[in-house]
PDB file of N, CA and C in Angstrom:
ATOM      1  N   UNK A   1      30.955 -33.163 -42.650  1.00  0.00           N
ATOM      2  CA  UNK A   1      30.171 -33.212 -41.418  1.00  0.00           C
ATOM      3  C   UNK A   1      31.044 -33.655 -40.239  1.00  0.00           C
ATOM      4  N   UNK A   2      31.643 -34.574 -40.500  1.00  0.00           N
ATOM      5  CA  UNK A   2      32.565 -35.429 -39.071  1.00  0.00           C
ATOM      6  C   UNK A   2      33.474 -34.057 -38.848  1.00  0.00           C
ATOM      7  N   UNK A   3      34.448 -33.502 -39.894  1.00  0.00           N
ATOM      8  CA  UNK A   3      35.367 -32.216 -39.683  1.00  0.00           C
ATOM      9  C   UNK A   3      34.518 -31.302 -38.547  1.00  0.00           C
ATOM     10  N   UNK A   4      33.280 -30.870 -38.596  1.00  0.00           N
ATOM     11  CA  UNK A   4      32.275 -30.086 -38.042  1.00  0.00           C
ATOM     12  C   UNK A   4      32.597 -30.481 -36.420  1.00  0.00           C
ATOM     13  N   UNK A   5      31.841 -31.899 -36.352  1.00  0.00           N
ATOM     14  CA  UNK A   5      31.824 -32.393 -35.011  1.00  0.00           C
ATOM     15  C   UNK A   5      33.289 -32.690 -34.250  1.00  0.00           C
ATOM     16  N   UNK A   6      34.459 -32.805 -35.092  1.00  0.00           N
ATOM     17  CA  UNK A   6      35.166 -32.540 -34.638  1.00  0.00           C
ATOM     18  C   UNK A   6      35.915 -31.316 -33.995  1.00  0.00           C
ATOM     19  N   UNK A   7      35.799 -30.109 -34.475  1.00  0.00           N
ATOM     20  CA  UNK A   7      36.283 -28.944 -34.375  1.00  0.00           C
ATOM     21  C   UNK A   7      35.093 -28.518 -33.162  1.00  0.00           C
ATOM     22  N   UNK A   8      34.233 -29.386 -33.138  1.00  0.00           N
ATOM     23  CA  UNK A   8      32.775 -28.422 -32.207  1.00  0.00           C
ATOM     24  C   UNK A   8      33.601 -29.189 -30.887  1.00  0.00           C
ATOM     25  N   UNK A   9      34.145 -30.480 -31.256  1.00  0.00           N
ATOM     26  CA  UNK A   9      34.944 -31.277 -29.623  1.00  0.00           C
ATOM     27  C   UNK A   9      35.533 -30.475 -29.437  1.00  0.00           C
ATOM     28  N   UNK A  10      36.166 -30.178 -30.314  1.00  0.00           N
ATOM     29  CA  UNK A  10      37.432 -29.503 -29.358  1.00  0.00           C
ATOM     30  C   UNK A  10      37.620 -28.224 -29.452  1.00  0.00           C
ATOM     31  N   UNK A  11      36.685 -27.300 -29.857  1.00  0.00           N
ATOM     32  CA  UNK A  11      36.400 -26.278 -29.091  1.00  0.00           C
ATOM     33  C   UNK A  11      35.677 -26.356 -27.535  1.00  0.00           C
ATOM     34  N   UNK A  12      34.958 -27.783 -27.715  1.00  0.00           N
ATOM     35  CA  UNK A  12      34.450 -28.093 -25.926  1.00  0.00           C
ATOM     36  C   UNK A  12      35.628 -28.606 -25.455  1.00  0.00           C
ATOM     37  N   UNK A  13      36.629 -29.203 -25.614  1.00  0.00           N
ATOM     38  CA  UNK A  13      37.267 -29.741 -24.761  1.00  0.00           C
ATOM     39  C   UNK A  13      38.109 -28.541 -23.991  1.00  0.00           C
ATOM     40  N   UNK A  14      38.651 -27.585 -25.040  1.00  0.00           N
ATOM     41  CA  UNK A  14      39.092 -26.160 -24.565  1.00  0.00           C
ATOM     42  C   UNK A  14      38.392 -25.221 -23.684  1.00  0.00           C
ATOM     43  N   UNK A  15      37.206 -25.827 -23.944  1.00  0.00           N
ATOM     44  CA  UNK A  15      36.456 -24.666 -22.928  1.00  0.00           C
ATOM     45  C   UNK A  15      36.441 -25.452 -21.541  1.00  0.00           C
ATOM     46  N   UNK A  16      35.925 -27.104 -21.738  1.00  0.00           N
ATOM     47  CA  UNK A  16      36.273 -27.443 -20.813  1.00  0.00           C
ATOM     48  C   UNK A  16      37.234 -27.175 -19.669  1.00  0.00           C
ATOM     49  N   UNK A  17      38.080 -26.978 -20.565  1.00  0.00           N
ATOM     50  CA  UNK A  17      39.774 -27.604 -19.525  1.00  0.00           C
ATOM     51  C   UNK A  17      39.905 -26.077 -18.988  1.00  0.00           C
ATOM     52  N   UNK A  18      39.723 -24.770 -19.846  1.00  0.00           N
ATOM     53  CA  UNK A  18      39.821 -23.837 -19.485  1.00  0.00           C
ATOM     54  C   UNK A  18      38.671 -23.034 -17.965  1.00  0.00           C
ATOM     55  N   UNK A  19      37.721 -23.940 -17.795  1.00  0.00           N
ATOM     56  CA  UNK A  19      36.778 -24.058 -16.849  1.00  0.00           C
ATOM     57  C   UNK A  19      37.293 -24.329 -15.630  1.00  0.00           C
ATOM     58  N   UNK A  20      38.078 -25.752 -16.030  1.00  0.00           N
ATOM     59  CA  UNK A  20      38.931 -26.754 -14.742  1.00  0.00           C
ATOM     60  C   UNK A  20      39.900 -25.817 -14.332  1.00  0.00           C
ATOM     61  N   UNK A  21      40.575 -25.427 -15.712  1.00  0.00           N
ATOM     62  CA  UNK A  21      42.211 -24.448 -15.160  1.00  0.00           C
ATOM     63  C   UNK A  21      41.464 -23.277 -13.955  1.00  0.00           C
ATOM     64  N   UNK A  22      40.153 -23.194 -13.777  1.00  0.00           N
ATOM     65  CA  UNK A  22      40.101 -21.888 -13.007  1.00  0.00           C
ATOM     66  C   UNK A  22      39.265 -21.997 -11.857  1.00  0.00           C
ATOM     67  N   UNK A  23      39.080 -23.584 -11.616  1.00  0.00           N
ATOM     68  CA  UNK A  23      37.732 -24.080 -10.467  1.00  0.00           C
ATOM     69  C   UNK A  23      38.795 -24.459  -9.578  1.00  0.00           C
ATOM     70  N   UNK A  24      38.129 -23.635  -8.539  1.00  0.00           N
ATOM     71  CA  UNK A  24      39.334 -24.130  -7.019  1.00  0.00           C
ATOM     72  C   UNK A  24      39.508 -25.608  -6.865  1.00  0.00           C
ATOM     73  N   UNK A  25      40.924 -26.147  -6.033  1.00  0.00           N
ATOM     74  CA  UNK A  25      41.121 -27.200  -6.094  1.00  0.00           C
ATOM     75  C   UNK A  25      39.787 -27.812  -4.670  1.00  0.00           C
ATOM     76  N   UNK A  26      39.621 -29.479  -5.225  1.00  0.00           N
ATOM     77  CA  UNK A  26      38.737 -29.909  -4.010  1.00  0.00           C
ATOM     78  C   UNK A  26      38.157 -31.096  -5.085  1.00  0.00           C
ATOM     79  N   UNK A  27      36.863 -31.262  -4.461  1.00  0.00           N
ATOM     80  CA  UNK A  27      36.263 -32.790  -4.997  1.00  0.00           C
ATOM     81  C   UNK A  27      35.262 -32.224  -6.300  1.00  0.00           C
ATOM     82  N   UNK A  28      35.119 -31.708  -6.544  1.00  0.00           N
ATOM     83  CA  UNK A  28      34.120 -30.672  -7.715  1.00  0.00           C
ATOM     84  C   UNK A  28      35.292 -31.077  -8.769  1.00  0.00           C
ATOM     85  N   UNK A  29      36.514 -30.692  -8.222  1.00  0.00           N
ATOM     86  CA  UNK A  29      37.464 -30.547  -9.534  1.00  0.00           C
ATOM     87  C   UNK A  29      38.400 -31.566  -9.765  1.00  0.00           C
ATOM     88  N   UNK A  30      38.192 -32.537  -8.484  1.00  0.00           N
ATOM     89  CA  UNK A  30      38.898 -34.043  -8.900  1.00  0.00           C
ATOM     90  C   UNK A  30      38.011 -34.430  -9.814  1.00  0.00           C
ATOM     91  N   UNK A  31      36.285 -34.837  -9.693  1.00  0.00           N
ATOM     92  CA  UNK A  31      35.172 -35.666  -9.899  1.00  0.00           C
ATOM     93  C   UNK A  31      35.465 -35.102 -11.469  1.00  0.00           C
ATOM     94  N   UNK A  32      35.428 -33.590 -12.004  1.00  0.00           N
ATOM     95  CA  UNK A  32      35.508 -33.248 -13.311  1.00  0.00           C
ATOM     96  C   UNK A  32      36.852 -33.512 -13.766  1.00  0.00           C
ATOM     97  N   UNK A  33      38.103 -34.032 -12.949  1.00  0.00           N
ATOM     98  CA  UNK A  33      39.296 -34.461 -13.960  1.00  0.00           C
ATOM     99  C   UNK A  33      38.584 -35.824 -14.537  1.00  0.00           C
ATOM    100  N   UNK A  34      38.396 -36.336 -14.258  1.00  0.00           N
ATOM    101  CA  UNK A  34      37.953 -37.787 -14.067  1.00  0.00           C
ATOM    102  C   UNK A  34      37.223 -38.042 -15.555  1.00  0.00           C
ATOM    103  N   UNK A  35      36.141 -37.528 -15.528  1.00  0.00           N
ATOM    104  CA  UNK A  35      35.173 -36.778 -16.555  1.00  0.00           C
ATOM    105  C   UNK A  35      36.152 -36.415 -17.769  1.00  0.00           C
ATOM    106  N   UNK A  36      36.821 -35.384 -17.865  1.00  0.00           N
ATOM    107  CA  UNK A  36      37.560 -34.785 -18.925  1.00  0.00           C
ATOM    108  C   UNK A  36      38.689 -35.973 -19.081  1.00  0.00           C
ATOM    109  N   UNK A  37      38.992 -36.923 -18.509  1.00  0.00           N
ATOM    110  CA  UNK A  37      40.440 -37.693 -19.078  1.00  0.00           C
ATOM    111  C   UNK A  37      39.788 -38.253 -19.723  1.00  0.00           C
ATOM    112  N   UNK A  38      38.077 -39.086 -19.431  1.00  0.00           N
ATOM    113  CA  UNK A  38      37.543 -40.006 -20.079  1.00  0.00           C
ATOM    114  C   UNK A  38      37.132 -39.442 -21.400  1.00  0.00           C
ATOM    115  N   UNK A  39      36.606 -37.971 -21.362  1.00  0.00           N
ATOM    116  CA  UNK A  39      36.480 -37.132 -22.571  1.00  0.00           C
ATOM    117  C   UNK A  39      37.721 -37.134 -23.626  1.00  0.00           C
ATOM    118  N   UNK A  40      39.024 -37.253 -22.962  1.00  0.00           N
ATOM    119  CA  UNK A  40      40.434 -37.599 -23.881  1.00  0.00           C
ATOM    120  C   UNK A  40      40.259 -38.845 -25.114  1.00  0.00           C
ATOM    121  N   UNK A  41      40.068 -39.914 -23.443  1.00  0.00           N
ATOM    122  CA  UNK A  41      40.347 -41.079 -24.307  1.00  0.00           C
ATOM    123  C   UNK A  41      39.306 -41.395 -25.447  1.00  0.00           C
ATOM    124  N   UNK A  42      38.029 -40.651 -25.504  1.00  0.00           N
ATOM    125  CA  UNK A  42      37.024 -40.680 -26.477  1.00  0.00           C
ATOM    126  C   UNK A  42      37.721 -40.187 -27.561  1.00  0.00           C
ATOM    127  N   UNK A  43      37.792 -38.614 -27.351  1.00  0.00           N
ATOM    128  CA  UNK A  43      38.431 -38.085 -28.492  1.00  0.00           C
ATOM    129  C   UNK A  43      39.492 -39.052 -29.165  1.00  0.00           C
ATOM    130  N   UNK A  44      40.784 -39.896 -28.593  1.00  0.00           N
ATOM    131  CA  UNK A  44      41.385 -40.219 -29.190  1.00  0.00           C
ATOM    132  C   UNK A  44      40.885 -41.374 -29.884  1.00  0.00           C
ATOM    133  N   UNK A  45      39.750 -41.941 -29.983  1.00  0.00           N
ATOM    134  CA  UNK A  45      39.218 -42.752 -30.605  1.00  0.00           C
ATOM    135  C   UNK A  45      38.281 -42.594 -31.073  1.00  0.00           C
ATOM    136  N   UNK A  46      38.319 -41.231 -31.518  1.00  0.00           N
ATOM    137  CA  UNK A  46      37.399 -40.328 -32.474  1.00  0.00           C
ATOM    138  C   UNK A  46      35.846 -41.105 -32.319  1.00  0.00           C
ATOM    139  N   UNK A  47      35.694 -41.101 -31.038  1.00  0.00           N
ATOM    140  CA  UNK A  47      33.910 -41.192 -30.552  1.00  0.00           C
ATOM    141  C   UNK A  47      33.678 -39.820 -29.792  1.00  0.00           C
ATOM    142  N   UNK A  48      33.042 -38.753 -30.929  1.00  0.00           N
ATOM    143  CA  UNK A  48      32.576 -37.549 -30.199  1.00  0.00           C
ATOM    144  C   UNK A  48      31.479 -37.509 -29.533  1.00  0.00           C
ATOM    145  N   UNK A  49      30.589 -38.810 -29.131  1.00  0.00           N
ATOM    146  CA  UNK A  49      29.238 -38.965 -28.633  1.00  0.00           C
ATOM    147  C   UNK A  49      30.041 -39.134 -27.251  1.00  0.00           C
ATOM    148  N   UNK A  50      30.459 -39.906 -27.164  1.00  0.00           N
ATOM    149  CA  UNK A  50      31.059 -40.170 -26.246  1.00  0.00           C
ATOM    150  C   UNK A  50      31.880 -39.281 -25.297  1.00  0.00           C
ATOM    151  N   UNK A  51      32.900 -38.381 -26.126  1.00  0.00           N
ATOM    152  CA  UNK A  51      33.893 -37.246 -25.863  1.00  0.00           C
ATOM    153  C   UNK A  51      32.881 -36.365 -25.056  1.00  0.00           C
ATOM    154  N   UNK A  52      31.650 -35.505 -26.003  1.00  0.00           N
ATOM    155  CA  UNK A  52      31.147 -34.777 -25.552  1.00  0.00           C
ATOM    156  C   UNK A  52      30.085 -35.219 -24.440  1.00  0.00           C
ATOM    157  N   UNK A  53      29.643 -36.643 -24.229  1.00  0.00           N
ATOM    158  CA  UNK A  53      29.012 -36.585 -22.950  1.00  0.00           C
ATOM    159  C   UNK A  53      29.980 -37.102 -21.634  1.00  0.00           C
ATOM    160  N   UNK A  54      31.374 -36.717 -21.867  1.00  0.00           N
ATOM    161  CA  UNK A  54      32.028 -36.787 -20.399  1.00  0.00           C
ATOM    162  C   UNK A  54      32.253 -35.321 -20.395  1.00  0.00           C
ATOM    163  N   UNK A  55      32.624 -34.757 -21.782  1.00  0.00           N
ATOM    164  CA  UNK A  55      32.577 -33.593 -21.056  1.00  0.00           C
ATOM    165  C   UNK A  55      31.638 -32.706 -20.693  1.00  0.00           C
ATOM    166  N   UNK A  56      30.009 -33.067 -20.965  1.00  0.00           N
ATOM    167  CA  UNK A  56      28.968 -32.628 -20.012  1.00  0.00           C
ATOM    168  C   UNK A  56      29.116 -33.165 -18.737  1.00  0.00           C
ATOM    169  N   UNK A  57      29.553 -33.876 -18.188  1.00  0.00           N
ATOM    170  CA  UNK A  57      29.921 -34.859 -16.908  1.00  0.00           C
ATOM    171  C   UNK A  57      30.550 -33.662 -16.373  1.00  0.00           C
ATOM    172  N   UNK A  58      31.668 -33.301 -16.814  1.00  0.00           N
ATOM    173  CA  UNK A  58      32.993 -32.722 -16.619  1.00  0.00           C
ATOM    174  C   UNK A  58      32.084 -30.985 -16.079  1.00  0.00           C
ATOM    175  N   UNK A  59      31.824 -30.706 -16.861  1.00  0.00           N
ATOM    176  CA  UNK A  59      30.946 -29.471 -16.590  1.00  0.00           C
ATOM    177  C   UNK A  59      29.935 -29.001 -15.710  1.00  0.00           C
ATOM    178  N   UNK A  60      29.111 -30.583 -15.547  1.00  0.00           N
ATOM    179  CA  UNK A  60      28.277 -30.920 -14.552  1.00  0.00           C
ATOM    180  C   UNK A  60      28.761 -30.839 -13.654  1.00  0.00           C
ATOM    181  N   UNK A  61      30.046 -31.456 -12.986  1.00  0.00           N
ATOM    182  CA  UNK A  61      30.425 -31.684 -11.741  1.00  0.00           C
ATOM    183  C   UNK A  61      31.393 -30.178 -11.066  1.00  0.00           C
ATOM    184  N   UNK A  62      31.582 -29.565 -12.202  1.00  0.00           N
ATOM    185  CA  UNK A  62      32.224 -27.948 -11.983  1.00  0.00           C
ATOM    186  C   UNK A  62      31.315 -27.246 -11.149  1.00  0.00           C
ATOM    187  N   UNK A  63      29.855 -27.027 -11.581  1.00  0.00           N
ATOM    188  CA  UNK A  63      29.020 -26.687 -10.911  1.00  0.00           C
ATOM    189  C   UNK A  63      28.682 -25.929  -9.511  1.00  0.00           C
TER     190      UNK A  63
END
Protein backbone atom coordinates (compact mmCIF):
# COMPACT_ATOMS: atom_id res chain seq x y z
CA UNK A 1 0.00 0.00 0.00
CA UNK A 2 2.67 2.78 1.12
CA UNK A 3 4.72 1.61 -2.48
CA UNK A 4 1.13 2.74 -4.10
CA UNK A 5 1.01 6.15 -2.36
CA UNK A 6 4.27 6.62 -3.07
CA UNK A 7 4.53 6.19 -6.81
CA UNK A 8 0.86 8.14 -6.89
CA UNK A 9 3.44 11.28 -5.15
CA UNK A 10 5.45 11.24 -7.47
CA UNK A 11 3.70 10.85 -10.36
CA UNK A 12 2.01 14.27 -8.77
CA UNK A 13 5.04 15.79 -8.06
CA UNK A 14 6.00 15.32 -11.94
CA UNK A 15 3.00 16.58 -13.06
CA UNK A 16 3.31 19.19 -10.76
CA UNK A 17 6.66 20.56 -11.66
CA UNK A 18 5.86 19.86 -15.28
CA UNK A 19 2.78 22.43 -14.85
CA UNK A 20 5.34 25.06 -13.17
CA UNK A 21 8.04 24.27 -16.05
CA UNK A 22 5.28 25.83 -18.41
CA UNK A 23 3.30 28.71 -16.24
CA UNK A 24 4.65 32.13 -17.20
CA UNK A 25 7.01 33.67 -14.86
CA UNK A 26 5.17 36.20 -12.11
CA UNK A 27 3.47 35.75 -8.60
CA UNK A 28 1.09 32.62 -9.62
CA UNK A 29 4.43 30.88 -10.18
CA UNK A 30 6.57 32.22 -7.29
CA UNK A 31 3.37 31.48 -4.69
CA UNK A 32 3.38 27.67 -6.44
CA UNK A 33 7.38 27.35 -6.04
CA UNK A 34 6.82 27.87 -2.53
CA UNK A 35 4.05 25.17 -2.39
CA UNK A 36 6.08 22.51 -4.40
CA UNK A 37 9.54 22.99 -2.27
CA UNK A 38 7.31 22.40 0.80
CA UNK A 39 5.79 19.37 -1.23
CA UNK A 40 9.83 18.26 -1.46
CA UNK A 41 10.55 18.52 1.96
CA UNK A 42 7.37 16.25 2.75
CA UNK A 43 8.29 13.79 0.32
CA UNK A 44 11.68 13.59 1.81
CA UNK A 45 10.24 12.65 4.99
CA UNK A 46 8.04 10.31 3.45
CA UNK A 47 4.72 12.29 4.73
CA UNK A 48 2.58 11.90 1.49
CA UNK A 49 -0.45 13.64 3.33
CA UNK A 50 1.44 16.26 3.61
CA UNK A 51 3.52 16.12 0.09
CA UNK A 52 0.27 15.88 -1.69
CA UNK A 53 -1.57 18.74 0.05
CA UNK A 54 1.25 21.35 -0.93
CA UNK A 55 1.11 20.09 -3.99
CA UNK A 56 -2.69 20.85 -4.26
CA UNK A 57 -1.46 24.35 -2.93
CA UNK A 58 1.03 24.27 -5.74
CA UNK A 59 -1.69 23.62 -8.37
CA UNK A 60 -4.10 25.85 -6.75
CA UNK A 61 -2.02 28.80 -7.04
CA UNK A 62 -1.09 27.87 -10.98
CA UNK A 63 -4.56 28.61 -11.64
Amino acid sequence: MTMTNSTSTADKMKSVKAAWDKAPAGPKKDAALIHYQAAEKAQTAKNDADCLKSLEAATHALA
